[in-house]
N, C-alpha and C. Protein backbone atom coordinates (compact mmCIF):
# COMPACT_ATOMS: atom_id res chain seq x y z
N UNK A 1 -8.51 39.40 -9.36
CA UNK A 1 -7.43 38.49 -9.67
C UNK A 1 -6.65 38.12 -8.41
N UNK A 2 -6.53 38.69 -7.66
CA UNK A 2 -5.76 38.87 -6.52
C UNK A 2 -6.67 37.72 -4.98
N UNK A 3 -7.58 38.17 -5.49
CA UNK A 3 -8.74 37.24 -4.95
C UNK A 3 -8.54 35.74 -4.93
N UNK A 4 -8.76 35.50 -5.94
CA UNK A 4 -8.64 34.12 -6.93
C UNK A 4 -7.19 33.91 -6.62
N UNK A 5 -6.27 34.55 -6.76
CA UNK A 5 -4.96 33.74 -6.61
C UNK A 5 -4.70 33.10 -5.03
N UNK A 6 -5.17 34.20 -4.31
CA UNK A 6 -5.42 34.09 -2.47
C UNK A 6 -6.03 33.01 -2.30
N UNK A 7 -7.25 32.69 -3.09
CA UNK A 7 -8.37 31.25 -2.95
C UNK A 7 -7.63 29.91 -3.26
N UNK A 8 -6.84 30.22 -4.03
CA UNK A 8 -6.21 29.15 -5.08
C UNK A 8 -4.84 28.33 -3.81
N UNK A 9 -4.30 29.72 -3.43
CA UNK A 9 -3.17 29.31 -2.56
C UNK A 9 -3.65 28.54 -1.34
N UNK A 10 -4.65 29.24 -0.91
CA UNK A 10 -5.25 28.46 0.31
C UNK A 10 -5.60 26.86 0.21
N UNK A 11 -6.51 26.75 -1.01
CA UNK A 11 -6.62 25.32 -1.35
C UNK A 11 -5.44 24.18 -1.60
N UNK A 12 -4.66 24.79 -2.16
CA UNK A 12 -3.19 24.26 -1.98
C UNK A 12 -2.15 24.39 -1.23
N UNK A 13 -2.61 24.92 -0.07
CA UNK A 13 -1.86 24.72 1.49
C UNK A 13 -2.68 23.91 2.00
N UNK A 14 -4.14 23.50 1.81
CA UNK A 14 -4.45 23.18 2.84
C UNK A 14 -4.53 21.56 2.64
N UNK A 15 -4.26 21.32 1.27
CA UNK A 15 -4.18 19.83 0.98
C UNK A 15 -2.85 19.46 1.08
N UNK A 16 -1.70 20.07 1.42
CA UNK A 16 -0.86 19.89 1.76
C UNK A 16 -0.47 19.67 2.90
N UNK A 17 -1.22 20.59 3.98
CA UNK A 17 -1.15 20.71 5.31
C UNK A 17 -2.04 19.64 6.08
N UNK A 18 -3.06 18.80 5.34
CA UNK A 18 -3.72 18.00 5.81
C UNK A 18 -3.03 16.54 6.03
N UNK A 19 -2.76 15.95 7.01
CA UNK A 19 -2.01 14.56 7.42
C UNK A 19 -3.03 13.23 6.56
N UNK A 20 -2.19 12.56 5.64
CA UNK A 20 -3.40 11.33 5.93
C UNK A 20 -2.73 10.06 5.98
N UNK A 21 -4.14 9.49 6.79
CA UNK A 21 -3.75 8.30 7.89
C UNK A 21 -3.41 6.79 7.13
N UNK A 22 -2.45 6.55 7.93
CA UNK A 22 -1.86 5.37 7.06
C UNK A 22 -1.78 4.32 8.20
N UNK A 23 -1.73 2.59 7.25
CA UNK A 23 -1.94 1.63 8.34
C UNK A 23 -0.92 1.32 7.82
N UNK A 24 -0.20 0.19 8.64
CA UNK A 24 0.49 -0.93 8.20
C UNK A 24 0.33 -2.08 8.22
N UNK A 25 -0.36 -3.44 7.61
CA UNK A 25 -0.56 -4.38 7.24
C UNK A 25 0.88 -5.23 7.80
N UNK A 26 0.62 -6.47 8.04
CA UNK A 26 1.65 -7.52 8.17
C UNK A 26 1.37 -8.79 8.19
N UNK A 27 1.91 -8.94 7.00
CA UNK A 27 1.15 -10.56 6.25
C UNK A 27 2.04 -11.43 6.55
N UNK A 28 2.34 -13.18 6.69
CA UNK A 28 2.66 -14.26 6.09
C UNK A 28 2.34 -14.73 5.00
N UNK A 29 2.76 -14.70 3.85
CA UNK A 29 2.98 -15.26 2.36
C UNK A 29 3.14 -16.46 2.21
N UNK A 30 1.63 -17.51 1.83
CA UNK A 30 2.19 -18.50 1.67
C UNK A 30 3.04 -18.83 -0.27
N UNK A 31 3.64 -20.03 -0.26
CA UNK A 31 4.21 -20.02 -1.44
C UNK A 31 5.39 -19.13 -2.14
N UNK A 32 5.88 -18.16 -1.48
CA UNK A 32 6.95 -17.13 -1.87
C UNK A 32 8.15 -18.40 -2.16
N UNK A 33 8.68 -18.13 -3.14
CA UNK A 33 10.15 -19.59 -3.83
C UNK A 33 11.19 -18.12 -3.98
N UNK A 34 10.71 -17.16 -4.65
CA UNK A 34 12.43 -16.50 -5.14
C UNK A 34 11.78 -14.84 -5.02
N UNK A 35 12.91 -14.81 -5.60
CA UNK A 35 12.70 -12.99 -5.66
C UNK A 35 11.52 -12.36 -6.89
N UNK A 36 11.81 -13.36 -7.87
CA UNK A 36 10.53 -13.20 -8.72
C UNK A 36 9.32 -13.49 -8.40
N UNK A 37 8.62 -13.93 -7.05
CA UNK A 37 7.78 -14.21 -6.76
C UNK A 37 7.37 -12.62 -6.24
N UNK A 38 8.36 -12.53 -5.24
CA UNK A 38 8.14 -11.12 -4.09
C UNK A 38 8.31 -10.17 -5.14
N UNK A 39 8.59 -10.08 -6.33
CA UNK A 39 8.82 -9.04 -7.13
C UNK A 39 7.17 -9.20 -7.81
N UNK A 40 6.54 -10.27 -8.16
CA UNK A 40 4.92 -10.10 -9.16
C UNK A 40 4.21 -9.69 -7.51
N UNK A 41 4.60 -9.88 -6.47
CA UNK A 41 3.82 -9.50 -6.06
C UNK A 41 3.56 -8.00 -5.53
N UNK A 42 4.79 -7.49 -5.35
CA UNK A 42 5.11 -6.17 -5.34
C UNK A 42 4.58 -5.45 -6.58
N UNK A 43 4.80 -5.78 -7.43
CA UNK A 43 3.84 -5.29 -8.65
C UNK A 43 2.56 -5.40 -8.42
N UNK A 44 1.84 -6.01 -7.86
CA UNK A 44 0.21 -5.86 -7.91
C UNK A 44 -0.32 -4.78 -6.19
N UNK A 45 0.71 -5.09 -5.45
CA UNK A 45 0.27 -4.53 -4.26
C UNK A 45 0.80 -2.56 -4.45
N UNK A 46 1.92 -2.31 -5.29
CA UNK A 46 2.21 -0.96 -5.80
C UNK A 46 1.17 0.22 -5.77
N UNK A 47 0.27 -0.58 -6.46
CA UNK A 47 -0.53 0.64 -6.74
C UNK A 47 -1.71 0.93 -5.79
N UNK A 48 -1.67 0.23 -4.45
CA UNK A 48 -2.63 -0.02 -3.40
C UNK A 48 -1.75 0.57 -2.32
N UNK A 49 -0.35 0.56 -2.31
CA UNK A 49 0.40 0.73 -1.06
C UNK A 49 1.41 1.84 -1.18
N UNK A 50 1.55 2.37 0.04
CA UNK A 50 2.74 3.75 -0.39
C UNK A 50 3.92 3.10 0.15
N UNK A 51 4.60 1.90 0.91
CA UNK A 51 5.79 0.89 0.75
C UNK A 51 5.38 -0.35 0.96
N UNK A 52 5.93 -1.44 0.13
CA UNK A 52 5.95 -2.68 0.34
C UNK A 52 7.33 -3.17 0.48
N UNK A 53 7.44 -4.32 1.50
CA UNK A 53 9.09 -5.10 1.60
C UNK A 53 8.04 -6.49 1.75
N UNK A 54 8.85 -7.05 1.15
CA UNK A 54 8.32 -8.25 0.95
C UNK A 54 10.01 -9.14 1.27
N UNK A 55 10.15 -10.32 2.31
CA UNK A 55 11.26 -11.46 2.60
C UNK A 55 11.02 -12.52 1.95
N UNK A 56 11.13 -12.60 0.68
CA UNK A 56 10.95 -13.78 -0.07
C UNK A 56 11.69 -15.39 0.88
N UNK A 57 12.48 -15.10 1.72
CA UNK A 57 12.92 -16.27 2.68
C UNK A 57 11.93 -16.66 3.37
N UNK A 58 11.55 -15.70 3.85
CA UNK A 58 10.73 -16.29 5.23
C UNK A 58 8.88 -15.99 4.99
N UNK A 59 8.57 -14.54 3.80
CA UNK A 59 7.40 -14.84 4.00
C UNK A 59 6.45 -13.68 3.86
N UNK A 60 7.43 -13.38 5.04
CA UNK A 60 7.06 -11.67 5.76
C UNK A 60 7.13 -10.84 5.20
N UNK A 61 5.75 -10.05 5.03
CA UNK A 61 5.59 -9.03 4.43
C UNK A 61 4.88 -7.86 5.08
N UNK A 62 5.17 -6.86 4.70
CA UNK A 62 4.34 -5.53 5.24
C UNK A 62 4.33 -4.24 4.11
N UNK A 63 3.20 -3.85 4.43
CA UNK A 63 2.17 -3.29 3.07
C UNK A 63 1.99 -1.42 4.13
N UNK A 64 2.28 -0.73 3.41
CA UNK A 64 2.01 0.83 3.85
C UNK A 64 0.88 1.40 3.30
N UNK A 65 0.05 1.55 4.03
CA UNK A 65 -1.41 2.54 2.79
C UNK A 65 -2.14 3.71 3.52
N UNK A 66 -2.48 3.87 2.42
CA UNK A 66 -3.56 5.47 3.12
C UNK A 66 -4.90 4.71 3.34
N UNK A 67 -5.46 5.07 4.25
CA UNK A 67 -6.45 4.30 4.71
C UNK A 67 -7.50 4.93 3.91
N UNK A 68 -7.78 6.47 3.38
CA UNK A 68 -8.61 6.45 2.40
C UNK A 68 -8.66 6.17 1.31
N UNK A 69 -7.84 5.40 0.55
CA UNK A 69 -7.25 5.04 -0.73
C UNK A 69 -7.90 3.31 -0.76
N UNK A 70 -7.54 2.47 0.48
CA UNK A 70 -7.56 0.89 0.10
C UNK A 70 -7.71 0.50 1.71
N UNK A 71 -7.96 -0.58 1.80
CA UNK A 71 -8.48 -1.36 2.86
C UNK A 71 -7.70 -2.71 2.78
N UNK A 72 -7.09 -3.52 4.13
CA UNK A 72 -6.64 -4.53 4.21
C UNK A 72 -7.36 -5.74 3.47
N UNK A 73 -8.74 -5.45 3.13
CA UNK A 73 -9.19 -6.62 2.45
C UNK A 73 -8.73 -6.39 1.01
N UNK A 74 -8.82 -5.57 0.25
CA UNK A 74 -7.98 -5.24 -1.07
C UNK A 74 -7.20 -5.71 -1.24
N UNK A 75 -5.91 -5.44 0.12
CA UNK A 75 -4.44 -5.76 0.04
C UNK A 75 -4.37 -7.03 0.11
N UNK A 76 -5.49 -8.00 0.57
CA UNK A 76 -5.57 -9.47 0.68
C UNK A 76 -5.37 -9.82 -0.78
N UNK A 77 -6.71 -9.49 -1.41
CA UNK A 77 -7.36 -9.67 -2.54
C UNK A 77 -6.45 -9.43 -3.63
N UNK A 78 -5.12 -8.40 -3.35
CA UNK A 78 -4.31 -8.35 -4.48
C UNK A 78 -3.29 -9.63 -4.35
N UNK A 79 -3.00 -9.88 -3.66
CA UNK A 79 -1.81 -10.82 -3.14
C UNK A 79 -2.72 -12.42 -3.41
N UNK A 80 -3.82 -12.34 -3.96
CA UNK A 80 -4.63 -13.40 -4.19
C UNK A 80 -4.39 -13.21 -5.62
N UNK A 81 -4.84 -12.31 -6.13
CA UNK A 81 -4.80 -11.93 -7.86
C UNK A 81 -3.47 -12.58 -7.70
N UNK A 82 -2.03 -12.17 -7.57
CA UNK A 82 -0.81 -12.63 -7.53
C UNK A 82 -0.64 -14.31 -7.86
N UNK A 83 -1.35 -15.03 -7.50
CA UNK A 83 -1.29 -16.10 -7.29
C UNK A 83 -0.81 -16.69 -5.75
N UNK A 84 -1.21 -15.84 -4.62
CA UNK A 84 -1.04 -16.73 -3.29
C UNK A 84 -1.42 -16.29 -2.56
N UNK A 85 -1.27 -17.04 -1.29
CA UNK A 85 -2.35 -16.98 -0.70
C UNK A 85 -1.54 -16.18 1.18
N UNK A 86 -2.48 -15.34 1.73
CA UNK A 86 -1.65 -14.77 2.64
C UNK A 86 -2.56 -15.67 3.78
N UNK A 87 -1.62 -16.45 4.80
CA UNK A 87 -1.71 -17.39 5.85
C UNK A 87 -1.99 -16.42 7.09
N UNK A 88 -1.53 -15.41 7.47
CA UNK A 88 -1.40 -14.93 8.39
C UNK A 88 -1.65 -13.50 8.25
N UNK A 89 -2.36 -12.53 9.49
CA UNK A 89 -2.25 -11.14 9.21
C UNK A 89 -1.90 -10.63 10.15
N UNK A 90 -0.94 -9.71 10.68
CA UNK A 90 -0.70 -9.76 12.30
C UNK A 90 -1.30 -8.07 12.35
């Protein structure tokens, strides 16, 4: 028992203790009008990204992810589902 609990702890230090790698994306948004825009789109990019800010003024957006989770082409591809289209990727 003592065994098993020792095995158990280890596995759950060590996925804890392991770093994972994150990018940051930085889009131009074409078509953004209001906050309800940057808000459907924040809803579709959520579940792909660990922060999104989206400037419904100007455009600018930037997307946080785990790089083993999703890929910048995804994060395209969601912001397409959204209905628009990203002009720029810096």
């Amino acid at each position: 028992m003592k065994s098993l609990l020792l095995a158990l702890l280890g596995i759950f230090l060590l996925g804890i203790a392991t770093p994972k790698e994150t990018k940051t994306v930085h889009m131009k948004i074409e078509g953004i009008t209001c906050s309800m825009c940057s808000a459907m789109i924040t809803k579709k990019l959520t579940p792909l990204c660990q922060a999104v800010s989206i400037d419904h003024q100007s455009g600018e957006s930037q997307c946080t992810y785990e790089t083993g989770k999703t890929n910048q082409d995804a994060i395209v591809q969601a912001v397409t589902d959204a209905g628009y289209k990203v002009v720029e990727i810096k």
